[in-house]
Protein backbone atom coordinates (compact mmCIF):
# COMPACT_ATOMS: atom_id res chain seq x y z
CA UNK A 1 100.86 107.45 10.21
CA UNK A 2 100.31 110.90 9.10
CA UNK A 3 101.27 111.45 5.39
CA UNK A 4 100.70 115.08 3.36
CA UNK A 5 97.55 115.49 1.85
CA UNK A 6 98.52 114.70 -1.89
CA UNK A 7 99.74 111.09 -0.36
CA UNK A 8 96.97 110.56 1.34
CA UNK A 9 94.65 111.17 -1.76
CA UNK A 10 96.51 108.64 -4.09
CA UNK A 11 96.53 106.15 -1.14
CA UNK A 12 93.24 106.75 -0.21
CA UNK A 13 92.18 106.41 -4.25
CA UNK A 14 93.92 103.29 -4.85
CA UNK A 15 93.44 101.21 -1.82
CA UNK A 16 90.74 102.32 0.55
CA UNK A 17 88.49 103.67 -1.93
CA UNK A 18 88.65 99.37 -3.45
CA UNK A 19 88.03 98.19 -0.53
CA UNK A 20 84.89 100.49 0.66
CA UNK A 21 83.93 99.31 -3.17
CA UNK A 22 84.17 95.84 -2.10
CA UNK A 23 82.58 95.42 1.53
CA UNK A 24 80.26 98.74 0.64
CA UNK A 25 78.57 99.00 4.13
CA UNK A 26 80.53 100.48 6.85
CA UNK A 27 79.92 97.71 9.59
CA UNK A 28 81.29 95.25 6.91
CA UNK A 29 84.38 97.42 6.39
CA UNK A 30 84.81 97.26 10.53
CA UNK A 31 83.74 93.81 11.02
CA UNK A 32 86.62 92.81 8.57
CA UNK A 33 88.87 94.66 10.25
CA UNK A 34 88.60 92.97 13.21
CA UNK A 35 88.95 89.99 11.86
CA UNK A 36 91.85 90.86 9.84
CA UNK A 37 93.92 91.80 12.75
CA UNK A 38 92.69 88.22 14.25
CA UNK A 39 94.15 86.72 11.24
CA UNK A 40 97.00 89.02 10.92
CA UNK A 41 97.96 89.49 15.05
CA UNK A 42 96.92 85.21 15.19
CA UNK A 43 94.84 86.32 18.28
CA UNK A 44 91.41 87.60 19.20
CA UNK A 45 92.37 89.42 22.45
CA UNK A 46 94.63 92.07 23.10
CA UNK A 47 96.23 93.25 26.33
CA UNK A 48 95.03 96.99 27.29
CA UNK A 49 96.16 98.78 31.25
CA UNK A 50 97.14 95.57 32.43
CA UNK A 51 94.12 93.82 31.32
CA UNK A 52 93.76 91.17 28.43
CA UNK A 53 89.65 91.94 26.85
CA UNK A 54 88.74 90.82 23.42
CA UNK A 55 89.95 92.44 20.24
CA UNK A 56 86.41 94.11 18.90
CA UNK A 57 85.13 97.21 16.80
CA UNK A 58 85.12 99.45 20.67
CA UNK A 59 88.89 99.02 20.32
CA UNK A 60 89.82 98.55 17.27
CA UNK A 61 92.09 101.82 15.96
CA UNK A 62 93.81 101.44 19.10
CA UNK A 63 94.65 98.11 18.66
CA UNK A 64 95.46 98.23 14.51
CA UNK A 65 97.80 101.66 15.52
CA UNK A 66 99.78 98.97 18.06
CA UNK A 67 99.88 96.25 14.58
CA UNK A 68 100.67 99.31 12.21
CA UNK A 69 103.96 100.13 14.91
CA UNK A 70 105.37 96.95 15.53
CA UNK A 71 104.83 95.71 11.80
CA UNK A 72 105.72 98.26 9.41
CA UNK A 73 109.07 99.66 10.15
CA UNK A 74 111.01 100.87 7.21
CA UNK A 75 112.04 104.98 7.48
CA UNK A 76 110.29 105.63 4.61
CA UNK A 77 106.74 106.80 5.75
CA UNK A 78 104.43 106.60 2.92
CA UNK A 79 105.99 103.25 1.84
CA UNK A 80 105.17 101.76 5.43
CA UNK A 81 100.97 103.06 4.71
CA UNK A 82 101.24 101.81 0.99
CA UNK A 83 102.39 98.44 2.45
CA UNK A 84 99.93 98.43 5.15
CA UNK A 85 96.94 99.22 2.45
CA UNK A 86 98.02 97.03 -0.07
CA UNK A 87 98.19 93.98 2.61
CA UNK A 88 94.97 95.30 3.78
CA UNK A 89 93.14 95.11 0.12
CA UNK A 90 94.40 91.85 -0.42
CA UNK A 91 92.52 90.58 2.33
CA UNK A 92 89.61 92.40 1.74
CA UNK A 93 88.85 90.92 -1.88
CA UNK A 94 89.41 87.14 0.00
CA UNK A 95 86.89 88.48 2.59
CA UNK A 96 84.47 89.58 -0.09
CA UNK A 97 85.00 85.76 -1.20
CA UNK A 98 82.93 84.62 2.00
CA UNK A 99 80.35 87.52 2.35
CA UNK A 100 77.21 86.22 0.64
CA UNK A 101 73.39 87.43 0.95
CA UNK A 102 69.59 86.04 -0.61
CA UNK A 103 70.77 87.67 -3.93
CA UNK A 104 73.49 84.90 -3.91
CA UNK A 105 72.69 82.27 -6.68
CA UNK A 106 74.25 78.90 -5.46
CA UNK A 107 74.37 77.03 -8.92
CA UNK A 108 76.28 80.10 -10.12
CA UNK A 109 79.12 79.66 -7.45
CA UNK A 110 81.99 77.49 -7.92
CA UNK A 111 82.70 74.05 -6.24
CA UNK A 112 84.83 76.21 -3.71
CA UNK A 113 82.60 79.05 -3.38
CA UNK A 114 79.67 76.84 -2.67
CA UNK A 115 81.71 75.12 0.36
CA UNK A 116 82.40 79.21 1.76
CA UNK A 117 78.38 79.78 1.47
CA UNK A 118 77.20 76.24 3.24
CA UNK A 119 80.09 77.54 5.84
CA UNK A 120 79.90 81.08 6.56
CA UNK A 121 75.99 81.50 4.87
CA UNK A 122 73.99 78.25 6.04
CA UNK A 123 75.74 77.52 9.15
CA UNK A 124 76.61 80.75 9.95
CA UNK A 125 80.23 80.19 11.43
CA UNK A 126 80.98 83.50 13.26
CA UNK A 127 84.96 82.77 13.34
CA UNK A 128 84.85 81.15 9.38
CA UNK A 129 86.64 83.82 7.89
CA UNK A 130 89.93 84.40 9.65
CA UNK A 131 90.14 80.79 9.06
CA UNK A 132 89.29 80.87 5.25
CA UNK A 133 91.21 84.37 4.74
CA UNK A 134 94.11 82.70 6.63
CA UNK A 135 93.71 79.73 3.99
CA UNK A 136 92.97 81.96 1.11
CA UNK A 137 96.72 83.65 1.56
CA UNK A 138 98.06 80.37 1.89
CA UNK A 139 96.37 78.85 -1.50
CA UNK A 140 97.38 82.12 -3.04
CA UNK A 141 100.84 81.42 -2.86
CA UNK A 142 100.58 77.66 -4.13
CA UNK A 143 101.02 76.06 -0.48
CA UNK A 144 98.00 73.60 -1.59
CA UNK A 145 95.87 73.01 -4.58
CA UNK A 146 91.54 73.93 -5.19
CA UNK A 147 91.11 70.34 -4.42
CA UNK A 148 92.80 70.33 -1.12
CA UNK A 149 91.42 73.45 -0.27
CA UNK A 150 87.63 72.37 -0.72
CA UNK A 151 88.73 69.77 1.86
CA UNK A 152 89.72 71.96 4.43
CA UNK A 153 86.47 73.50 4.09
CA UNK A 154 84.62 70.93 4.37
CA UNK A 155 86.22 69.60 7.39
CA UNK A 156 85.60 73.04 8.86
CA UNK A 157 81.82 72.48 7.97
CA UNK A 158 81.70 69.27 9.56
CA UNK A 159 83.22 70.39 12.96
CA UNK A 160 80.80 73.86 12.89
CA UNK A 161 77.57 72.55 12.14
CA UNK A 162 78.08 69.36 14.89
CA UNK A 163 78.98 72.03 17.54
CA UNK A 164 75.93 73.94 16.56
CA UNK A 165 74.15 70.94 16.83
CA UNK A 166 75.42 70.20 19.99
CA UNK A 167 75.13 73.77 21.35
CA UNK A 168 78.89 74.30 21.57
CA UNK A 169 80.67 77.36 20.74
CA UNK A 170 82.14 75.93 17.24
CA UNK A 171 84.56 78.27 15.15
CA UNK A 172 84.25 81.22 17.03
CA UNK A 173 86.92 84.04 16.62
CA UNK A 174 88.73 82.14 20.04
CA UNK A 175 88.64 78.92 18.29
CA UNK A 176 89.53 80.43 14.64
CA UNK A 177 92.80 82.54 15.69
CA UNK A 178 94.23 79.31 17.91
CA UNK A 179 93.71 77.26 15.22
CA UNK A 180 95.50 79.27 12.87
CA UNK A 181 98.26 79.72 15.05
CA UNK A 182 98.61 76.16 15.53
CA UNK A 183 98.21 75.66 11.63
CA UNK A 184 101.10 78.36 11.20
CA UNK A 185 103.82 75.83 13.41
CA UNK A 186 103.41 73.60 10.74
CA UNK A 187 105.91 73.06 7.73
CA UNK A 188 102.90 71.70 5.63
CA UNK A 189 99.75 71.77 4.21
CA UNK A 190 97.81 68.69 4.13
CA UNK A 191 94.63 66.80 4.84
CA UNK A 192 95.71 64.68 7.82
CA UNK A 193 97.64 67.97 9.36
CA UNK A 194 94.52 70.42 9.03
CA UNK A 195 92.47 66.78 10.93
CA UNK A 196 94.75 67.29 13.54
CA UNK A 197 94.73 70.57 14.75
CA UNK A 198 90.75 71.07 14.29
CA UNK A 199 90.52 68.12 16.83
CA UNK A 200 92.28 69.38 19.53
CA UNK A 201 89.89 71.97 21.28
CA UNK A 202 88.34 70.84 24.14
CA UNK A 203 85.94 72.18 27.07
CA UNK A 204 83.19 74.55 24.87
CA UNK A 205 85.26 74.29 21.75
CA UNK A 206 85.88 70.55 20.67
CA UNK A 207 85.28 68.92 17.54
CA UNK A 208 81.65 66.47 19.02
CA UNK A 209 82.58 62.95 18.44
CA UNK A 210 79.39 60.68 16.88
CA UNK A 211 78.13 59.87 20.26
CA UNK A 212 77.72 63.33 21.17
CA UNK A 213 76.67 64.27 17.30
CA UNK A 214 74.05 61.77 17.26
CA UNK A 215 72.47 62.10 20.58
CA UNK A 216 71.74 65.73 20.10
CA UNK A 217 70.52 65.53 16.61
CA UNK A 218 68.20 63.10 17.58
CA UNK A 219 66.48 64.57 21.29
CA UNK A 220 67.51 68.29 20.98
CA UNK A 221 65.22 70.84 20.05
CA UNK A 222 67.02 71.53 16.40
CA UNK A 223 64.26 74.23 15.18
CA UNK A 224 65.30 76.66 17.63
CA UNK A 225 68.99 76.03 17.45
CA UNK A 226 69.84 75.37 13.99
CA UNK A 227 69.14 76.12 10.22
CA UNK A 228 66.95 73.16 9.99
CA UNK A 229 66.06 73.80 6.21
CA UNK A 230 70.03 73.31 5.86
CA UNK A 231 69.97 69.72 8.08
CA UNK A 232 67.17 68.37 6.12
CA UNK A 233 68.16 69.86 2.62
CA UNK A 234 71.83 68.44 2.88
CA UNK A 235 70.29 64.64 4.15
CA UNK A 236 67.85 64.61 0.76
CA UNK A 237 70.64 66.13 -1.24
CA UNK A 238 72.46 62.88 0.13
CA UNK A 239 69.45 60.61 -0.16
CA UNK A 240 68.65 58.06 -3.23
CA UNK A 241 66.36 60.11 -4.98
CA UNK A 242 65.01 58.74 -7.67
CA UNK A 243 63.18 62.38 -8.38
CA UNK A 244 64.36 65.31 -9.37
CA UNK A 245 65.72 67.23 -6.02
CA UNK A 246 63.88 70.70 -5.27
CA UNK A 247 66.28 73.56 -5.19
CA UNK A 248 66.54 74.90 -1.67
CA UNK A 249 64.76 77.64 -2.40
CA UNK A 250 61.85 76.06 -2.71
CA UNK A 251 61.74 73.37 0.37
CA UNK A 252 59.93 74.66 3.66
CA UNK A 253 60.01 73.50 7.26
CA UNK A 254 57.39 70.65 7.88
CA UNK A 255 56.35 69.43 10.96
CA UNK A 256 54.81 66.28 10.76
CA UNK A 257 53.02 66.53 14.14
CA UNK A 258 52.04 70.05 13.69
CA UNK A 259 53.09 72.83 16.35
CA UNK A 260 48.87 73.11 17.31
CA UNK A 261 47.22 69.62 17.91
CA UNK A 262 43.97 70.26 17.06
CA UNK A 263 42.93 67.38 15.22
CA UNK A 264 45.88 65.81 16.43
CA UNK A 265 45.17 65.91 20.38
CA UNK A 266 42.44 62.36 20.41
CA UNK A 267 44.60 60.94 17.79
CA UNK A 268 47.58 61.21 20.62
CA UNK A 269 45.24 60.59 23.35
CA UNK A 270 43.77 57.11 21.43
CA UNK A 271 47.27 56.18 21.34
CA UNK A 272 48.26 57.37 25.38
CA UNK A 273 51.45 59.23 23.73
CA UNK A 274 49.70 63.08 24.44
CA UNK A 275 53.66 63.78 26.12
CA UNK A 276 54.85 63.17 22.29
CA UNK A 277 53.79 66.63 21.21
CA UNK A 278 55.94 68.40 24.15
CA UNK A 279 59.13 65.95 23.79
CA UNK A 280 59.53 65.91 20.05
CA UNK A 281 57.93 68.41 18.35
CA UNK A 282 60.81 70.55 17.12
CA UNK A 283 63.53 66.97 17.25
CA UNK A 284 64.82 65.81 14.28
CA UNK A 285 62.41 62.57 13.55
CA UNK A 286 59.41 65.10 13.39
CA UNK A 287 60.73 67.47 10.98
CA UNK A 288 60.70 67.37 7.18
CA UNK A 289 61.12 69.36 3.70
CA UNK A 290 57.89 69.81 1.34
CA UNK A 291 57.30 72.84 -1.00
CA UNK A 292 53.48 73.04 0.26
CA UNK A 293 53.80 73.72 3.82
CA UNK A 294 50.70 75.95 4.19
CA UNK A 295 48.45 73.47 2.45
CA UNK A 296 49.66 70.85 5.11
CA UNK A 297 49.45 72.69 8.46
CA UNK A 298 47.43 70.96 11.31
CA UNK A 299 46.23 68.16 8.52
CA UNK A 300 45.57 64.70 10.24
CA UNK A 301 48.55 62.15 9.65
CA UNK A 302 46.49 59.97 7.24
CA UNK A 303 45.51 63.36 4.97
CA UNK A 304 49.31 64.28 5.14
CA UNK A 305 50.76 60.91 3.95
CA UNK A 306 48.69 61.20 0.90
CA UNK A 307 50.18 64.60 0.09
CA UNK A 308 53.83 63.32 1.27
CA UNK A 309 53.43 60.65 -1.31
CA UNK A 310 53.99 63.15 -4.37
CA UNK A 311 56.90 64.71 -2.69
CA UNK A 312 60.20 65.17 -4.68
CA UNK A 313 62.08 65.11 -1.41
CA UNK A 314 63.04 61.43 -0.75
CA UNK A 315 62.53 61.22 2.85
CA UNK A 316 59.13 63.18 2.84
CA UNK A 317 58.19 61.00 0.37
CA UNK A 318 59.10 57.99 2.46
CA UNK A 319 56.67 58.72 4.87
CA UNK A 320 53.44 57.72 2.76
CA UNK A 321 54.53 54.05 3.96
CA UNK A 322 54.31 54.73 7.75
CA UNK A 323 50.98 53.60 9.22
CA UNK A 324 50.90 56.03 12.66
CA UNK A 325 53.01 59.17 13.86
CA UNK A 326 53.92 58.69 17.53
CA UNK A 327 56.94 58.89 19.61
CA UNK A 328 57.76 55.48 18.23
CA UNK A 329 58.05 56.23 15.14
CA UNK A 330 59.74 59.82 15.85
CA UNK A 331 62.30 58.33 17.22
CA UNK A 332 62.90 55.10 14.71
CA UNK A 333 62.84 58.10 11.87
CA UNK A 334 65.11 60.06 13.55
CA UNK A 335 67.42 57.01 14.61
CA UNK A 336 67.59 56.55 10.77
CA UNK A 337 68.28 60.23 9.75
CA UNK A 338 70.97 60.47 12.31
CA UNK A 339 73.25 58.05 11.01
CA UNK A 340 73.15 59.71 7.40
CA UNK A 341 74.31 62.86 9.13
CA UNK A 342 76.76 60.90 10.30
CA UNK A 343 78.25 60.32 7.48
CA UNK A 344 77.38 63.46 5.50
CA UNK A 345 79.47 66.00 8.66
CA UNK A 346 82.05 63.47 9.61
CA UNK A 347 84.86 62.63 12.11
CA UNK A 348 87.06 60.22 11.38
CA UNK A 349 87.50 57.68 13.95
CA UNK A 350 91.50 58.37 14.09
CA UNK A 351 91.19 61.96 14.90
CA UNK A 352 88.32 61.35 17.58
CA UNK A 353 89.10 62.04 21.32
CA UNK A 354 86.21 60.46 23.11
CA UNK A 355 88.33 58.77 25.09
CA UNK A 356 88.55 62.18 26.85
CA UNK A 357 85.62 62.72 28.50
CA UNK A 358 84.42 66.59 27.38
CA UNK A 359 81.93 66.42 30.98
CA UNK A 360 85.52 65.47 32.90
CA UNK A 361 87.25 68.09 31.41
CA UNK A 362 88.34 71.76 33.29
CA UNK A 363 90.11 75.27 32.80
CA UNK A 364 91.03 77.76 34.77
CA UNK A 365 88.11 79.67 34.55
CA UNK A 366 86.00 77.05 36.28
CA UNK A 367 84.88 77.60 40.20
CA UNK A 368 88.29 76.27 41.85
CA UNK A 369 86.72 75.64 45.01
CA UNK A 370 85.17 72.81 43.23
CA UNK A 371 88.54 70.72 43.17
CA UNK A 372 89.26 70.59 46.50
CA UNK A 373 89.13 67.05 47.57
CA UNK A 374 89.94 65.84 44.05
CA UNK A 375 92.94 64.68 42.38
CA UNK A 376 93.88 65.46 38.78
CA UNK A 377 94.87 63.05 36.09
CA UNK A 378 95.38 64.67 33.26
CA UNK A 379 96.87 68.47 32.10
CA UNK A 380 96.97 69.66 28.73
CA UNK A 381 99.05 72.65 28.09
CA UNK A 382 99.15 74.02 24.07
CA UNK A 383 98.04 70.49 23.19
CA UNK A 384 100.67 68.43 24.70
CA UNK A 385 99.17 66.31 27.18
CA UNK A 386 100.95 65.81 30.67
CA UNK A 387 100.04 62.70 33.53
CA UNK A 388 99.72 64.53 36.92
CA UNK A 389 99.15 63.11 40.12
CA UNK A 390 98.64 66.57 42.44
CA UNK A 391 97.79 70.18 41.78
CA UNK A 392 101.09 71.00 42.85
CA UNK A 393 102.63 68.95 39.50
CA UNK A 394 100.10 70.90 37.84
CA UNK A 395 101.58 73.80 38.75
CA UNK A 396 105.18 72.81 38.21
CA UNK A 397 104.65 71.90 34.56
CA UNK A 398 102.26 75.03 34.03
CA UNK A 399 105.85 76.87 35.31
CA UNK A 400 107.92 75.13 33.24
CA UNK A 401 106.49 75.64 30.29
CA UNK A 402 105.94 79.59 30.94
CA UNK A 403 109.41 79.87 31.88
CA UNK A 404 110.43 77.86 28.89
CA UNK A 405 108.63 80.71 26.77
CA UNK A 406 110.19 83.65 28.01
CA UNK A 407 112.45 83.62 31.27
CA UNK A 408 112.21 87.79 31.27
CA UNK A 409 108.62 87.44 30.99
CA UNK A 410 108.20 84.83 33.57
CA UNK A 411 109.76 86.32 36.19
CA UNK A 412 108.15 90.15 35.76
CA UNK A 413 104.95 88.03 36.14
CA UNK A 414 105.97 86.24 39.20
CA UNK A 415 107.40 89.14 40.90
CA UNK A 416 103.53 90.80 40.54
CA UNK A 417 102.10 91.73 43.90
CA UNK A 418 99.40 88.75 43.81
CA UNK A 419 102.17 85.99 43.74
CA UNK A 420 103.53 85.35 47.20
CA UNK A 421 107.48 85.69 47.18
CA UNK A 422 107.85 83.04 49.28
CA UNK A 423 106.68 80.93 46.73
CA UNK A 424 110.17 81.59 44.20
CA UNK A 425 112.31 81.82 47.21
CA UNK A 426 114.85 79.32 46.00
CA UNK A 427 115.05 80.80 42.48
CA UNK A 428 112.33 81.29 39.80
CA UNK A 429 111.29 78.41 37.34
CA UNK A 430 111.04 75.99 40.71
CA UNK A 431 108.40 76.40 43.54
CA UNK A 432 110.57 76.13 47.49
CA UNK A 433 109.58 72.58 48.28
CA UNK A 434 108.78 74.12 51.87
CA UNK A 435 105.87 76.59 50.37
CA UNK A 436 102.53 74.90 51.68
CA UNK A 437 99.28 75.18 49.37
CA UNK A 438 96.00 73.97 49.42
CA UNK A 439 94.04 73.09 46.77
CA UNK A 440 92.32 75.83 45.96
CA UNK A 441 95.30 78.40 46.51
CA UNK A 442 97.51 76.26 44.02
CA UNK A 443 94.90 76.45 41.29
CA UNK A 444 94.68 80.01 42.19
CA UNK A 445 98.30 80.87 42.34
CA UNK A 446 99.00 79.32 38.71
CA UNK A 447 95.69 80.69 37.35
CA UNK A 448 97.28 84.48 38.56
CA UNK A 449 100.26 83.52 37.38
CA UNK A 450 99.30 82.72 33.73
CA UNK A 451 97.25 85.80 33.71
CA UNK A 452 100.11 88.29 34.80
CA UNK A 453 102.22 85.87 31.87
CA UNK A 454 99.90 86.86 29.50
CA UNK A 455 99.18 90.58 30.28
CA UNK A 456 102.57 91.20 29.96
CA UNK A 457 103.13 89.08 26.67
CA UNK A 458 99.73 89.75 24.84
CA UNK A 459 99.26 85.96 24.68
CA UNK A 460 96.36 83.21 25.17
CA UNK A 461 98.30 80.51 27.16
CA UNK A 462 95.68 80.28 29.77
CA UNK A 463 93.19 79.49 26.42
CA UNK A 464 95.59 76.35 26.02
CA UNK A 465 95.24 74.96 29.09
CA UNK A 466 92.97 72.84 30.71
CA UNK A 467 92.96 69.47 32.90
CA UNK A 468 91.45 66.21 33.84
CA UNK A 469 90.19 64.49 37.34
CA UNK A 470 91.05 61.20 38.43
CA UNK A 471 87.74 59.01 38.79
């Protein structure tokens, strides 16, 4: 990519130099990076001696010099780096789109930009942005409208703050680049479309169905593992309010059995609910907004109602009608508060997938001794689901579909070392119906073999598969 030094100065001037303007801090400038090849390459990993490891900042240049190769191919030198730049910049000022701080006044954004803060700033969705610059390029060039757009988003809120909730990985840079590349096979942009292939994930990465949603909002400790001010803020923003809402600036965490007991240990005692305090201090039913947390702090129940009562926040407010704060009550509150999240980060029943059971579901990366003894029921393989009956169907479709990919490729990877040659004696693409396996060498063998697939290719097919056990 070398250029002479009077190129390199204009380049440098009119592309790099905007771009250090716009992401100003160093780490920013390589964090984008990173994710711009995700977006760009439709893949977080890369495949380096033999070995597929995560595309990050440790090998970045080697990994954009590969991109900058294989993508920009015209003679012409300094036309290949102006391209490059220019693609580059244009990315970078959508990026600067999602990077917000304190100094950030909401009311001041627009309708979209205040869907990229609750996504990227609130919730804090690591893998957000190759999504939204993904997007971003896409409304650019007319493929949807604002209005459609703010949609997508706020679909892609709904799926990252219930897997936060629920302790699940959520749009990490895995789950961002699959989903893009599965958004890419398709000839359009719409609503029902984007539903469908943010639903698919499964294992650590699926979109929690209300069961799961609920259940964790309501007994999981949420102050450790969430932005609490942003759960409670968004159900009072959603509330009837008949007062003026607080801006979020102003709303503190309350907890309305405070983290000391103090006063509060005989009160619990009288009642023979002391275990309250341990099982649901930091759950959802406990917790509240109020702008004079301080003031509050270990209060008695009966001297906190009274200040509750003058609350602007609706459900704080609410409280000045309850007569005692036990687990009873904790748990009838947060009953309530669960089914208004419900509604406010939803799934619509069509594109839920309870049916499969995410506890009954397996990849390749799981302990394979574990399966020996058990049958399989169901493989999934790029999202197309597949009725098995043995491990050794497994492996036949898991075969099929490689060699369907790339016959060249398939067969370097089953001619590796650690796949027996007994197993292809007959011809590759079928398994010799006389090879024997157990169990456990079957899941092994097509484990290896997806690996060598993918070292070879620079592909994430063993991402897209995982399977099922027959109960």
């Amino acid at each position: 990519m070398s250029l002479d030094y009077e190129d390199q100065e204009i380049l440098y001037k009119k592309y790099w130099l905007e771009i250090e303007k716009l992401l100003r801090y160093s780490e920013d400038i390589e964090k984008f990076m990173v994710q711009y090849l995700m977006v760009r390459r439709k893949s977080d990993s890369v495949t380096m001696g033999n070995k597929k490891i995560k595309l990050s900042d440790k090998n970045l240049y080697e990994v954009f010099k590969r991109y900058f190769v294989e993508n920009y191919t015209d003679s012409d030198k300094s036309k290949n780096v102006e391209a490059c730049l220019k693609d580059i910049y244009r990315y970078a000022i959508f990026y600067k789109k999602f990077s917000f701080n304190d100094e950030n006044v909401f009311d001041n954004l627009s309708a979209l930009e205040k869907k990229f803060f609750e996504l990227t700033y609130l919730i804090k969705a690591s893998g957000a942005p190759i999504v939204l610059m993904y997007l971003y390029d896409k409304y650019e060039k007319k493929f949807f409208n604002e209005e459609t757009f703010i949609k997508f988003v706020e679909i892609m809120i709904s799926m990252a703050f219930r897997a936060k909730v629920c302790g699940y990985k959520g749009i990490n840079s895995q789950f961002a680049s699959n989903f893009i590349a599965r958004l890419d096979k398709s000839d359009f942009f719409n609503e029902d479309i984007f539903w469908q292939m943010i639903t698919v994930g499964k294992k650590n990465n699926p979109f929690p169905d209300d069961n799961l949603f609920k259940e964790n909002l309501m007994t999981t400790d949420l102050y450790s593992r969430i932005n609490c001010k942003y759960l409670l803020y968004s159900l009072e923003k959603n509330s009837e309010h008949p007062h003026e809402l607080p801006s979020y600036s102003v709303g503190t965490i309350e907890h309305i059995m405070p983290k000391s007991l103090t006063h509060w240990k005989k009160y619990l005692e009288e009642k023979n609910d002391l275990a309250a305090h341990e099982i649901f201090l930091h759950t959802l039913g406990n917790l509240t907004l109020t702008a004079y947390n301080s003031s509050l702090s270990n209060s008695i129940f009966e001297k906190k109602k009274k200040e509750y009562a003058k609350s602007n926040f609706f459900y704080t407010r609410s409280l000045k009608d309850i007569t005692d704060w036990t687990s009873k009550q904790i748990k009838e509150r947060a009953e309530k508060l669960a089914c208004e999240a419900l509604k406010i980060w939803n799934l619509p029943e069509k594109y839920s997938f309870a049916s499969v059971d995410a506890k009954n579901i397996f990849t390749l990366e799981d302990d394979l001794e574990n399966f020996t003894g058990k049958k399989p029921a169901l493989l999934s393989i790029s999202d197309k689901e597949h009725e098995i009956k043995t491990w050794r169907a497994l492996l036949e479709e898991v075969i099929k579909n490689l060699y369907s990919l790339d016959k060249e490729i398939f067969e370097l990877a089953a001619q590796k070392e650690n796949i027996p040659s007994k197993l292809f004696s007959t011809g590759f693409g079928k398994i010799d119906p006389t090879f024997f396996m157990s169990t456990e060498r079957c899941l092994r063998i097509t484990k290896i073999l997806v690996e060598n697939f993918d070292s070879i290719c620079g592909t994430n097919f063993k991402d897209e598969i995982w399977f099922t056990l027959k109960k």
